[in-house]
C-alpha atoms as a PDB file:
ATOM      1  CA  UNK A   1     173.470  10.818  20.406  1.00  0.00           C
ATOM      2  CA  UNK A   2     173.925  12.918  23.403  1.00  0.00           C
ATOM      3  CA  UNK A   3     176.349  11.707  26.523  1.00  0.00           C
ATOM      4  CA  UNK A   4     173.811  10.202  28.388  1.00  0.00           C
ATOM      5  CA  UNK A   5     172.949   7.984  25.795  1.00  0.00           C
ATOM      6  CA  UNK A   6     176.449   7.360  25.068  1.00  0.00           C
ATOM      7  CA  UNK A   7     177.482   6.125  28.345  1.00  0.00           C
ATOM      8  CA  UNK A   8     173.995   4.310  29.086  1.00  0.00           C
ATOM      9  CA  UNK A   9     174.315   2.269  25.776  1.00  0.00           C
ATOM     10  CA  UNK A  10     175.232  -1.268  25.533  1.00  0.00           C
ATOM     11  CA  UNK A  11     177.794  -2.282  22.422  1.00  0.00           C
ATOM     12  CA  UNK A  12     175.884  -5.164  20.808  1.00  0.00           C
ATOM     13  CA  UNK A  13     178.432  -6.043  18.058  1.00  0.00           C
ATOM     14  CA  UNK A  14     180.049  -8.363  19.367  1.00  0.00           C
ATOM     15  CA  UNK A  15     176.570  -8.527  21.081  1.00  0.00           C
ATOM     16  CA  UNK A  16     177.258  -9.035  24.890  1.00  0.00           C
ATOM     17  CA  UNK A  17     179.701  -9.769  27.559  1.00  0.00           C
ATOM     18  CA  UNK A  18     179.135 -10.624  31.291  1.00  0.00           C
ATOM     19  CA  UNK A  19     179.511  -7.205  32.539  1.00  0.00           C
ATOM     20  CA  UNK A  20     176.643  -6.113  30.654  1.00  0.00           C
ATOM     21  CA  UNK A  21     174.022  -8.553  31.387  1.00  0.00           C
ATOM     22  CA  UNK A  22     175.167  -7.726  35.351  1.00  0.00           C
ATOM     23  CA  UNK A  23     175.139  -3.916  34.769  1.00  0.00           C
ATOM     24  CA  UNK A  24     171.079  -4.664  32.997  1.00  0.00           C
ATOM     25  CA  UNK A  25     170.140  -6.339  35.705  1.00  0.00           C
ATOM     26  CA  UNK A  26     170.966  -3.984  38.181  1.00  0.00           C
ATOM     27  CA  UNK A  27     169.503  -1.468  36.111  1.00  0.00           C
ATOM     28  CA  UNK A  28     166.322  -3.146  36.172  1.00  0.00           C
ATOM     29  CA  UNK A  29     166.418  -4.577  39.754  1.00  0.00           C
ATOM     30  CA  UNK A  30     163.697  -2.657  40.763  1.00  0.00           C
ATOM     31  CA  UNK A  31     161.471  -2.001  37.615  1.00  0.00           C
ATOM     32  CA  UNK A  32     158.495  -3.878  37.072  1.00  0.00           C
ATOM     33  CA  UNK A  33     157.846  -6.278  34.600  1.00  0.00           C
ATOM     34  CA  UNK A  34     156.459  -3.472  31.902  1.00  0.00           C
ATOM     35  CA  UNK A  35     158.102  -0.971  33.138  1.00  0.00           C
ATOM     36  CA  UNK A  36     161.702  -2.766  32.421  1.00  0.00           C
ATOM     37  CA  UNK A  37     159.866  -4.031  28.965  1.00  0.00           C
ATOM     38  CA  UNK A  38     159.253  -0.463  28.157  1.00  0.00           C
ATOM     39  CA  UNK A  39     163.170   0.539  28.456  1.00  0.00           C
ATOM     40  CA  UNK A  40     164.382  -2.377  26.671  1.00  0.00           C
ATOM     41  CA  UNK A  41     162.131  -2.748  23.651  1.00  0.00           C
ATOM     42  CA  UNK A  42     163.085   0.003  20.767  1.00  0.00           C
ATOM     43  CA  UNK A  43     166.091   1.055  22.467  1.00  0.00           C
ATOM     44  CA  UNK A  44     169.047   0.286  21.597  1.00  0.00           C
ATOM     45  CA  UNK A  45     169.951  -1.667  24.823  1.00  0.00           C
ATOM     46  CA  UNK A  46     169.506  -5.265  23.381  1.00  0.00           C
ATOM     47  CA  UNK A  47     169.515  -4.498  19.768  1.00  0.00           C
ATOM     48  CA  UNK A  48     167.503  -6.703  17.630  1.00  0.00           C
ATOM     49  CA  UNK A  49     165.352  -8.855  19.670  1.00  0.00           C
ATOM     50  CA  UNK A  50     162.859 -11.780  19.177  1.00  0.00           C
ATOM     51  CA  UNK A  51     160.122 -14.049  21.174  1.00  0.00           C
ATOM     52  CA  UNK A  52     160.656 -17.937  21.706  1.00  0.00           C
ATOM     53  CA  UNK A  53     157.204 -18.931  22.508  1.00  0.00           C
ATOM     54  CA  UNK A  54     155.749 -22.786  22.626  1.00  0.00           C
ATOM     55  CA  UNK A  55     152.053 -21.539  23.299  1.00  0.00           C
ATOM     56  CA  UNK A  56     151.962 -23.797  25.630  1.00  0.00           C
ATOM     57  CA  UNK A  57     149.942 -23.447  29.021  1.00  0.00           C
ATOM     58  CA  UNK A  58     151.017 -19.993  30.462  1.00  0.00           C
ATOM     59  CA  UNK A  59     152.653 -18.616  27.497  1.00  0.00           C
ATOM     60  CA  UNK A  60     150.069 -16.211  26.378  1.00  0.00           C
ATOM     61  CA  UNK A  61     150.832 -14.081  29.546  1.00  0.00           C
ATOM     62  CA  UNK A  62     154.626 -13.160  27.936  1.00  0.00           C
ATOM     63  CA  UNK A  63     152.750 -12.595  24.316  1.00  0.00           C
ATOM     64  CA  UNK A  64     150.504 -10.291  25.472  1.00  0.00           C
ATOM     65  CA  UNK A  65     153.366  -8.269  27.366  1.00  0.00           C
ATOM     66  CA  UNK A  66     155.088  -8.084  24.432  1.00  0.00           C
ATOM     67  CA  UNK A  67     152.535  -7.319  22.418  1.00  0.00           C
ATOM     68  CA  UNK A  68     151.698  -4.425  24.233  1.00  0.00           C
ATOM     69  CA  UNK A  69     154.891  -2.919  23.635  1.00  0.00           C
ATOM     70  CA  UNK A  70     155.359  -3.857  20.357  1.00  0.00           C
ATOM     71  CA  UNK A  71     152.886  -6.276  18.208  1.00  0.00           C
ATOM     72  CA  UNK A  72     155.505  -6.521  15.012  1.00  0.00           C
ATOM     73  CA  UNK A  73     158.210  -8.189  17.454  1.00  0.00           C
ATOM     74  CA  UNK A  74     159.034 -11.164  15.767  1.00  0.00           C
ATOM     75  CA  UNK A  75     157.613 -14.365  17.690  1.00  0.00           C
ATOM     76  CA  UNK A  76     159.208 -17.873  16.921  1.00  0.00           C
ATOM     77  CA  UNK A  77     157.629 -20.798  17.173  1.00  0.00           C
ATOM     78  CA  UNK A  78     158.777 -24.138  16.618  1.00  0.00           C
ATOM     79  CA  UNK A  79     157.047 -26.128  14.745  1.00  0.00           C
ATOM     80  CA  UNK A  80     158.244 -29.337  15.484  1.00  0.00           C
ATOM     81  CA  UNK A  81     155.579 -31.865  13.367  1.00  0.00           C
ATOM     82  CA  UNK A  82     154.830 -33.316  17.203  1.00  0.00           C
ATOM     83  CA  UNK A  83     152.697 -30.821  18.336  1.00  0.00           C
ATOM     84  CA  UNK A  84     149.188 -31.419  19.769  1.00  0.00           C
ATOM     85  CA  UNK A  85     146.884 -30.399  17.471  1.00  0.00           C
ATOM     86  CA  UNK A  86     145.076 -28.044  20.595  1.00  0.00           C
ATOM     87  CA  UNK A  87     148.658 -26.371  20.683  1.00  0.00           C
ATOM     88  CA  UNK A  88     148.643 -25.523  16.720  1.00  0.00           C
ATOM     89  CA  UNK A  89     144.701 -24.191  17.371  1.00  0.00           C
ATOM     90  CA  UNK A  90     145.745 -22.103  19.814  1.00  0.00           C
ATOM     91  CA  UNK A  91     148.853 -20.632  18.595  1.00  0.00           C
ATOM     92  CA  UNK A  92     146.509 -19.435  15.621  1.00  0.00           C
ATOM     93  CA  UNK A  93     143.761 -18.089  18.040  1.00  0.00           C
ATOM     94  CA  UNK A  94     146.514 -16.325  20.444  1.00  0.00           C
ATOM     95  CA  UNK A  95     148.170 -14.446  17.304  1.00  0.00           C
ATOM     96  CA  UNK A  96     144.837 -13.570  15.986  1.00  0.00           C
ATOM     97  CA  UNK A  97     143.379 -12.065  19.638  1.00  0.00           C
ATOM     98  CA  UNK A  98     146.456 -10.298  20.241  1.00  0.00           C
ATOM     99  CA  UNK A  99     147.395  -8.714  16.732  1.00  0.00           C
ATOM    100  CA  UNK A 100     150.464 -10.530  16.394  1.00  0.00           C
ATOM    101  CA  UNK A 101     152.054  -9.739  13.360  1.00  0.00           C
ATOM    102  CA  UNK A 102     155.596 -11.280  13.225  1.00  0.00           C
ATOM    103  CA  UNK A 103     155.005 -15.015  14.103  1.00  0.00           C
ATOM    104  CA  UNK A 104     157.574 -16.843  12.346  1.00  0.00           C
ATOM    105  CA  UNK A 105     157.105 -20.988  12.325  1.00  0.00           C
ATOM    106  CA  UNK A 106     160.743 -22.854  12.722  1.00  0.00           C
ATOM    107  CA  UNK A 107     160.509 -25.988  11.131  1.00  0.00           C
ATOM    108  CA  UNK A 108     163.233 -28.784  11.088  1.00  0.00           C
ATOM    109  CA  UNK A 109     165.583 -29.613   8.142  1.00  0.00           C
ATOM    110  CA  UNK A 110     163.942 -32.291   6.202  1.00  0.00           C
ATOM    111  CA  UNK A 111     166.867 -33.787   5.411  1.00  0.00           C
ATOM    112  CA  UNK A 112     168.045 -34.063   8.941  1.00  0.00           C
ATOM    113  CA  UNK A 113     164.772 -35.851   9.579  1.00  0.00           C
ATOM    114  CA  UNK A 114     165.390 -37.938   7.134  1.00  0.00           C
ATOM    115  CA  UNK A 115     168.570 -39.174   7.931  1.00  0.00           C
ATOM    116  CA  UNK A 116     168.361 -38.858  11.561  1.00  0.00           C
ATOM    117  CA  UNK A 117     164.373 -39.441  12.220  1.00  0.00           C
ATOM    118  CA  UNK A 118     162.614 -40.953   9.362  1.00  0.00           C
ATOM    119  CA  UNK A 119     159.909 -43.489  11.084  1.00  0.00           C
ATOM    120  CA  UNK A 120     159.282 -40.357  13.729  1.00  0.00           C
ATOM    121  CA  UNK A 121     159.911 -42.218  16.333  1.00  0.00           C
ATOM    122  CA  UNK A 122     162.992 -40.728  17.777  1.00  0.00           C
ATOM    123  CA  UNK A 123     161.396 -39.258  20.552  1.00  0.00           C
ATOM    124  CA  UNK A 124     160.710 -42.797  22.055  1.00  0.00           C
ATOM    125  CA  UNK A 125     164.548 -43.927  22.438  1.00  0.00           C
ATOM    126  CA  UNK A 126     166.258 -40.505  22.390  1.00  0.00           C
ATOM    127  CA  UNK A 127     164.335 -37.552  23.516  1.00  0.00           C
ATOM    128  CA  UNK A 128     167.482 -35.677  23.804  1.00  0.00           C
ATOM    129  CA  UNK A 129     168.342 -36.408  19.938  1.00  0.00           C
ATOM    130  CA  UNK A 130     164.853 -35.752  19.313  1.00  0.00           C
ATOM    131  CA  UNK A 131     164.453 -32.582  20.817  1.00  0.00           C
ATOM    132  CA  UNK A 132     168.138 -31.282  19.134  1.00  0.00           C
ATOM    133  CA  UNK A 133     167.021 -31.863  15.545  1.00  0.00           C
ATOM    134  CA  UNK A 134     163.505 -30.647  15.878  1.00  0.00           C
ATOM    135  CA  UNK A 135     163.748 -27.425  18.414  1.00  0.00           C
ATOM    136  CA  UNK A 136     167.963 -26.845  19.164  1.00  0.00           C
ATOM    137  CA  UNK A 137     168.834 -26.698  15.515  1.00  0.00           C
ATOM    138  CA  UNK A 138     166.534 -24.712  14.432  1.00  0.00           C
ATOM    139  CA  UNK A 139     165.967 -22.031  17.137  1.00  0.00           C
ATOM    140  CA  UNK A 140     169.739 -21.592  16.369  1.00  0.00           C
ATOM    141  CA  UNK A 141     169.491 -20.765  12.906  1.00  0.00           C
ATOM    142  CA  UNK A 142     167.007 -18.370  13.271  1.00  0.00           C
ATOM    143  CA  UNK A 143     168.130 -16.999  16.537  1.00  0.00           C
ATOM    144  CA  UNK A 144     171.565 -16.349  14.773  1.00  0.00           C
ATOM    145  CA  UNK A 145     169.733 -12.994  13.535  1.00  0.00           C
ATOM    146  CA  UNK A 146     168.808 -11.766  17.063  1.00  0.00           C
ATOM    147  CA  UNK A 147     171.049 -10.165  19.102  1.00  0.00           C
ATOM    148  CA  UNK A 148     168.665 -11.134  22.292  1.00  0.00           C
ATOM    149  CA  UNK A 149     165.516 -13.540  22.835  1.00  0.00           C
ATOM    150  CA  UNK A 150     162.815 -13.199  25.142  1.00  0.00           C
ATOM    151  CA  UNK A 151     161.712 -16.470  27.099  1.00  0.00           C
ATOM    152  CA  UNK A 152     158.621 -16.913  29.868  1.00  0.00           C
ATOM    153  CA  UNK A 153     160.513 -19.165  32.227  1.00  0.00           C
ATOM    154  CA  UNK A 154     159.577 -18.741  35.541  1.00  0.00           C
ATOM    155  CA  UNK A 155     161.013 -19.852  38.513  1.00  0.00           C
ATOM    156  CA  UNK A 156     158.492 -21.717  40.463  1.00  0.00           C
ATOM    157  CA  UNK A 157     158.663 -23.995  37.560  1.00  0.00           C
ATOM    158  CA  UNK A 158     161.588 -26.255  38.551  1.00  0.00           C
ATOM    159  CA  UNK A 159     164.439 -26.340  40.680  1.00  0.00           C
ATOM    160  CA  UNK A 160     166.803 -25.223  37.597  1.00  0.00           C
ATOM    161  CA  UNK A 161     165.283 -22.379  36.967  1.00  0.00           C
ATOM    162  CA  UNK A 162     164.883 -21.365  40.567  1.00  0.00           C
ATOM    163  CA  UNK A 163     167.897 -18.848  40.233  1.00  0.00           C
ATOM    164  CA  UNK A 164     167.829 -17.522  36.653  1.00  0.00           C
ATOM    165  CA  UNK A 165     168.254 -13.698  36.765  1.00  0.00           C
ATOM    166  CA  UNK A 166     166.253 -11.811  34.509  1.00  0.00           C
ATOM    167  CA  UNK A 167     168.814 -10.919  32.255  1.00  0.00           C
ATOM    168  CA  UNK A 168     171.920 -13.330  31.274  1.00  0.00           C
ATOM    169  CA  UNK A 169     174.019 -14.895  28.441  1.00  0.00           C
ATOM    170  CA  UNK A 170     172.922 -17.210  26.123  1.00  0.00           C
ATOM    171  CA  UNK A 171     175.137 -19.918  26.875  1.00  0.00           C
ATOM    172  CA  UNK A 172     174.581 -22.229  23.300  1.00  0.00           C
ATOM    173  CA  UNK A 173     175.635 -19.180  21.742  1.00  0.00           C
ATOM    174  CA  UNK A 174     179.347 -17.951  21.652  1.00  0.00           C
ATOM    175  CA  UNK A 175     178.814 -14.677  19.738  1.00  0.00           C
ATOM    176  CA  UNK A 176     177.429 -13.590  23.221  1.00  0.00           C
ATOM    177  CA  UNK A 177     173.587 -13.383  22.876  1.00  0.00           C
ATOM    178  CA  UNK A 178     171.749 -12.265  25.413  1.00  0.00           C
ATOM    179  CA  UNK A 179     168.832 -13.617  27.496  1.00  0.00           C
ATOM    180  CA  UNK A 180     165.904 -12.141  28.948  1.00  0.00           C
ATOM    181  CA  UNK A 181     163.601 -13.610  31.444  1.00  0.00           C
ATOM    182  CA  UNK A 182     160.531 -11.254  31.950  1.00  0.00           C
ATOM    183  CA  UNK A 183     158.456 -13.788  34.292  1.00  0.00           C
ATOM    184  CA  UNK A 184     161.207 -15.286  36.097  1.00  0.00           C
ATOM    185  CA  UNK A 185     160.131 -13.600  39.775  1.00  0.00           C
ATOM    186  CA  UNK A 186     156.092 -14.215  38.675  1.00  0.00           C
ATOM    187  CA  UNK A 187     154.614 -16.493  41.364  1.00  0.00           C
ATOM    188  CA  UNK A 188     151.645 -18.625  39.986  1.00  0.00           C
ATOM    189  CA  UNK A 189     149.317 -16.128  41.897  1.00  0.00           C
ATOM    190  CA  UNK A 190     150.677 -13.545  39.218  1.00  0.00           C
ATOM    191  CA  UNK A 191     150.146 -15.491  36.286  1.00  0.00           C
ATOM    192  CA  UNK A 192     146.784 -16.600  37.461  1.00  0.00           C
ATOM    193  CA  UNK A 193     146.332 -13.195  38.289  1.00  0.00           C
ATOM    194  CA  UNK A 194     147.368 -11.528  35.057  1.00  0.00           C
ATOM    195  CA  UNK A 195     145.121 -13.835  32.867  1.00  0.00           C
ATOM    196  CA  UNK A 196     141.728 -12.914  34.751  1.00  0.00           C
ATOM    197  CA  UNK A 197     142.794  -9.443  34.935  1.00  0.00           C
ATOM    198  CA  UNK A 198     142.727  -9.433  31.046  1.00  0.00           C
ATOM    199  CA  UNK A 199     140.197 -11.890  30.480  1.00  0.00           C
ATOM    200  CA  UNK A 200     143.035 -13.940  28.433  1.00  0.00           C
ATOM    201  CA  UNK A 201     142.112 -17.597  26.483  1.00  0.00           C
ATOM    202  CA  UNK A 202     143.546 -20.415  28.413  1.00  0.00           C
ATOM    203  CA  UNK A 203     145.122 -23.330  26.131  1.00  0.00           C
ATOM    204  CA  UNK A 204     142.571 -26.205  25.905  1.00  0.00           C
ATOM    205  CA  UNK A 205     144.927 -28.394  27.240  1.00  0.00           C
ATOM    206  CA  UNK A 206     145.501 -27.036  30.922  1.00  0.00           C
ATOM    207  CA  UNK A 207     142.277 -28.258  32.243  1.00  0.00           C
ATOM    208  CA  UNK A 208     142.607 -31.977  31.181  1.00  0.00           C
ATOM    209  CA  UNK A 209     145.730 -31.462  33.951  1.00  0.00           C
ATOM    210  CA  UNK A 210     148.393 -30.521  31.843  1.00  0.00           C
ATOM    211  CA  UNK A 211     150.340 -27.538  33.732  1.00  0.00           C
ATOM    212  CA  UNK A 212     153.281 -27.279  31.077  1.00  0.00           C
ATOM    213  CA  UNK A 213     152.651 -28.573  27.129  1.00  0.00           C
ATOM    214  CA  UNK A 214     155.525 -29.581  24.683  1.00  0.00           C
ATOM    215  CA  UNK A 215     155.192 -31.939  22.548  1.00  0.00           C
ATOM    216  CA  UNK A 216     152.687 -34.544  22.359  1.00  0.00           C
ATOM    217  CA  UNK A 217     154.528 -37.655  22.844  1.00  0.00           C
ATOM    218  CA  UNK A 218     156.881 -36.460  25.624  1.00  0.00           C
ATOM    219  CA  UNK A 219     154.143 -34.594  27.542  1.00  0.00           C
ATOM    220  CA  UNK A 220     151.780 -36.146  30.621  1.00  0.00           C
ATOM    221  CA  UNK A 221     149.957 -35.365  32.562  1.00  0.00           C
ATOM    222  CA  UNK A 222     150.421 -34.024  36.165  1.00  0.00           C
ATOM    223  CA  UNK A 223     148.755 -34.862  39.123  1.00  0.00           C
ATOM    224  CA  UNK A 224     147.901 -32.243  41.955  1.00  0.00           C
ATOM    225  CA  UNK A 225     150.650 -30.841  43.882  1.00  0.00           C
ATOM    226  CA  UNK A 226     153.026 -32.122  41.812  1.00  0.00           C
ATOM    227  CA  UNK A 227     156.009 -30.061  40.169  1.00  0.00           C
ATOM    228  CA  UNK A 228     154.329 -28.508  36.935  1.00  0.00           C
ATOM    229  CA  UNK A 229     156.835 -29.890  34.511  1.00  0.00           C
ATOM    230  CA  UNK A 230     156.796 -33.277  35.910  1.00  0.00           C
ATOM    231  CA  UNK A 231     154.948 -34.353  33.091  1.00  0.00           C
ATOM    232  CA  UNK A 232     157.237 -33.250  30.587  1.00  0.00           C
ATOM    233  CA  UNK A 233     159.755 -36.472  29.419  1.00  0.00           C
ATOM    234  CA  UNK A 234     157.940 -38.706  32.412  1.00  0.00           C
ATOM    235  CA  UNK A 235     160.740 -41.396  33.139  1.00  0.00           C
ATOM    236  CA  UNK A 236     163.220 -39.691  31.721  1.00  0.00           C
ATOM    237  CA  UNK A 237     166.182 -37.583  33.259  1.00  0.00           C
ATOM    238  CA  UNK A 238     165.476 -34.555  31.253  1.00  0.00           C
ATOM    239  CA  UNK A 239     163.723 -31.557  32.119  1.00  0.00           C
ATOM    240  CA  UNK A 240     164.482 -29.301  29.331  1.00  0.00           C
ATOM    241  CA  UNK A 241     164.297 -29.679  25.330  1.00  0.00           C
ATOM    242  CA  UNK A 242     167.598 -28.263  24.899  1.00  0.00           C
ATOM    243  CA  UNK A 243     167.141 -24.715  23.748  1.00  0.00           C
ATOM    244  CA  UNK A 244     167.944 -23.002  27.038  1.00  0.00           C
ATOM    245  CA  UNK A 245     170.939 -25.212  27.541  1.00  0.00           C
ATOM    246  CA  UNK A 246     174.617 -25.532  26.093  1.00  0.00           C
ATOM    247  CA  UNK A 247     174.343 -27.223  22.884  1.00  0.00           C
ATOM    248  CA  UNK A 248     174.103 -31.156  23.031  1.00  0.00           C
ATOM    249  CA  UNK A 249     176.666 -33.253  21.485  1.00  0.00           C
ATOM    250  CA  UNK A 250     174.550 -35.457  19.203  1.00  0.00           C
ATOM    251  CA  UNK A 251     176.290 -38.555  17.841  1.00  0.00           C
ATOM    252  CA  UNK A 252     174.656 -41.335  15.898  1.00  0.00           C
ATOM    253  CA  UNK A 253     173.921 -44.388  18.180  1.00  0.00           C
ATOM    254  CA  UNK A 254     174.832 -42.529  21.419  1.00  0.00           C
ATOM    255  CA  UNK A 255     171.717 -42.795  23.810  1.00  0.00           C
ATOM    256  CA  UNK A 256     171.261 -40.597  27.106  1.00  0.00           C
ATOM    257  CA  UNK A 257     172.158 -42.377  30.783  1.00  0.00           C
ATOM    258  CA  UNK A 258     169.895 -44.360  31.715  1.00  0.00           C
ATOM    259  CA  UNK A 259     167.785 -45.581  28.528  1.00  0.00           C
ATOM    260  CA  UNK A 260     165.775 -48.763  28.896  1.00  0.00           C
ATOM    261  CA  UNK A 261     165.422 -50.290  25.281  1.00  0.00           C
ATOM    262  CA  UNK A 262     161.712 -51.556  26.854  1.00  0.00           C
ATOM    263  CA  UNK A 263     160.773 -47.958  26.942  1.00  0.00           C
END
């Protein structure tokens, strides 16, 4: 390894501190969205990275990114038994078109379910307890393996995601995993853009008016003008399943502010 590459390489074990997601970002400040793909995949700048992809409405536009750089880079999908079947359809179709050859299907403990879930219904009375057993728990088995995840959070999406960097911690993770947002400065224009520019399959879902797809009970959908995720947890105070957030304390019989038991 010559000097260069000494002094430009991140130390990945233990995996990543602050200073290093800030010194990648302003790295990469003023690449473009292959371009900084290009310098992080195969180098040994993140080390061992993986996909978390719903193949949901715009997620195709992050696959086929990736894919581009490199097709064998492990996608994970969570395969939480409350998927619509459209989703499962097209998560087979988008792996097929784009040569995907790493997707890896996350699946919950079945004895968790069991205990914790067994009429399926969780998702009625606590989505947060829901969305913990079936998507937090295991993303963070598998994810234990990485040493960075890609997501395609953007930030037009929402208000909390408005100010996401590119790059930054993993904050459910105290080894110090790292991050990466590839689509988080992609305006709708972009995405909308990117898909006719590459003649890319839309999900079947988006034109019945559903901007952003999760699971099927939790997800509505949104009328025009609307914030895209509105229609994700609808009467709820919840806008995210849990996997980009600090672990949630789940405890037997605890429900979330604000439940209604007429739900």
């Amino acid at each position: 390894m010559n000097e260069l590459r000494t002094i430009d390489r991140i130390d990945t074990a233990p995996r990543f501190a602050q200073a290093d997601v800030d010194r990648l970002n302003e790295r990469f400040a003023a690449a473009d969205t292959r371009t900084m793909l290009r310098g992080v995949i195969g180098s040994d700048l993140i080390g061992r990275a993986a996909t978390v992809s719903s193949f949901g409405a715009e997620s195709i536009v992050l696959l086929h990114l990736l894919a581009q750089a490199d097709p064998g880079l492990p996608v994970l999908f969570l395969e939480t038994g409350k998927h619509f079947p459209e989703t499962l359809a097209y998560r087979d179709e988008v792996a097929q078109a784009l040569g995907l050859t790493n997707l890896i299907n996350l699946t919950p403990d079945a004895n968790t379910l069991a205990a914790k879930d067994e009429n399926g219904l969780r998702w009625s009375y606590d989505p947060d307890g829901c969305c913990d057993i079936r998507k937090v728990q295991p993303l963070a088995q598998a994810l234990a393996d990485f040493d960075a995840s890609f997501t395609g959070r953007k930030a037009f999406q929402n208000s909390a995601r408005a100010a996401l960097p590119r790059f930054e911690l993993d904050t459910s993770d105290a080894a110090g995993r790292l991050k990466i947002n590839p689509l988080i400065d992609w305006s709708q224009d972009d995405i909308d853009g990117y898909f006719e520019t590459h003649d890319l399959p839309r999900h079947p879902l988006v034109e019945s008016g559903y901007p952003s797809i999760g699971c099927s009970p939790c997800t509505h959908k949104v009328a025009a003008g609307e914030d895209p995720r509105s229609g994700r947890w609808k009467g709820w105070d919840k806008t995210e399943c849990g996997i980009h957030l600090p672990g949630i304390d789940e405890t037997p019989g605890d429900l979330p502010p604000g439940y209604d038991p007429a739900f």
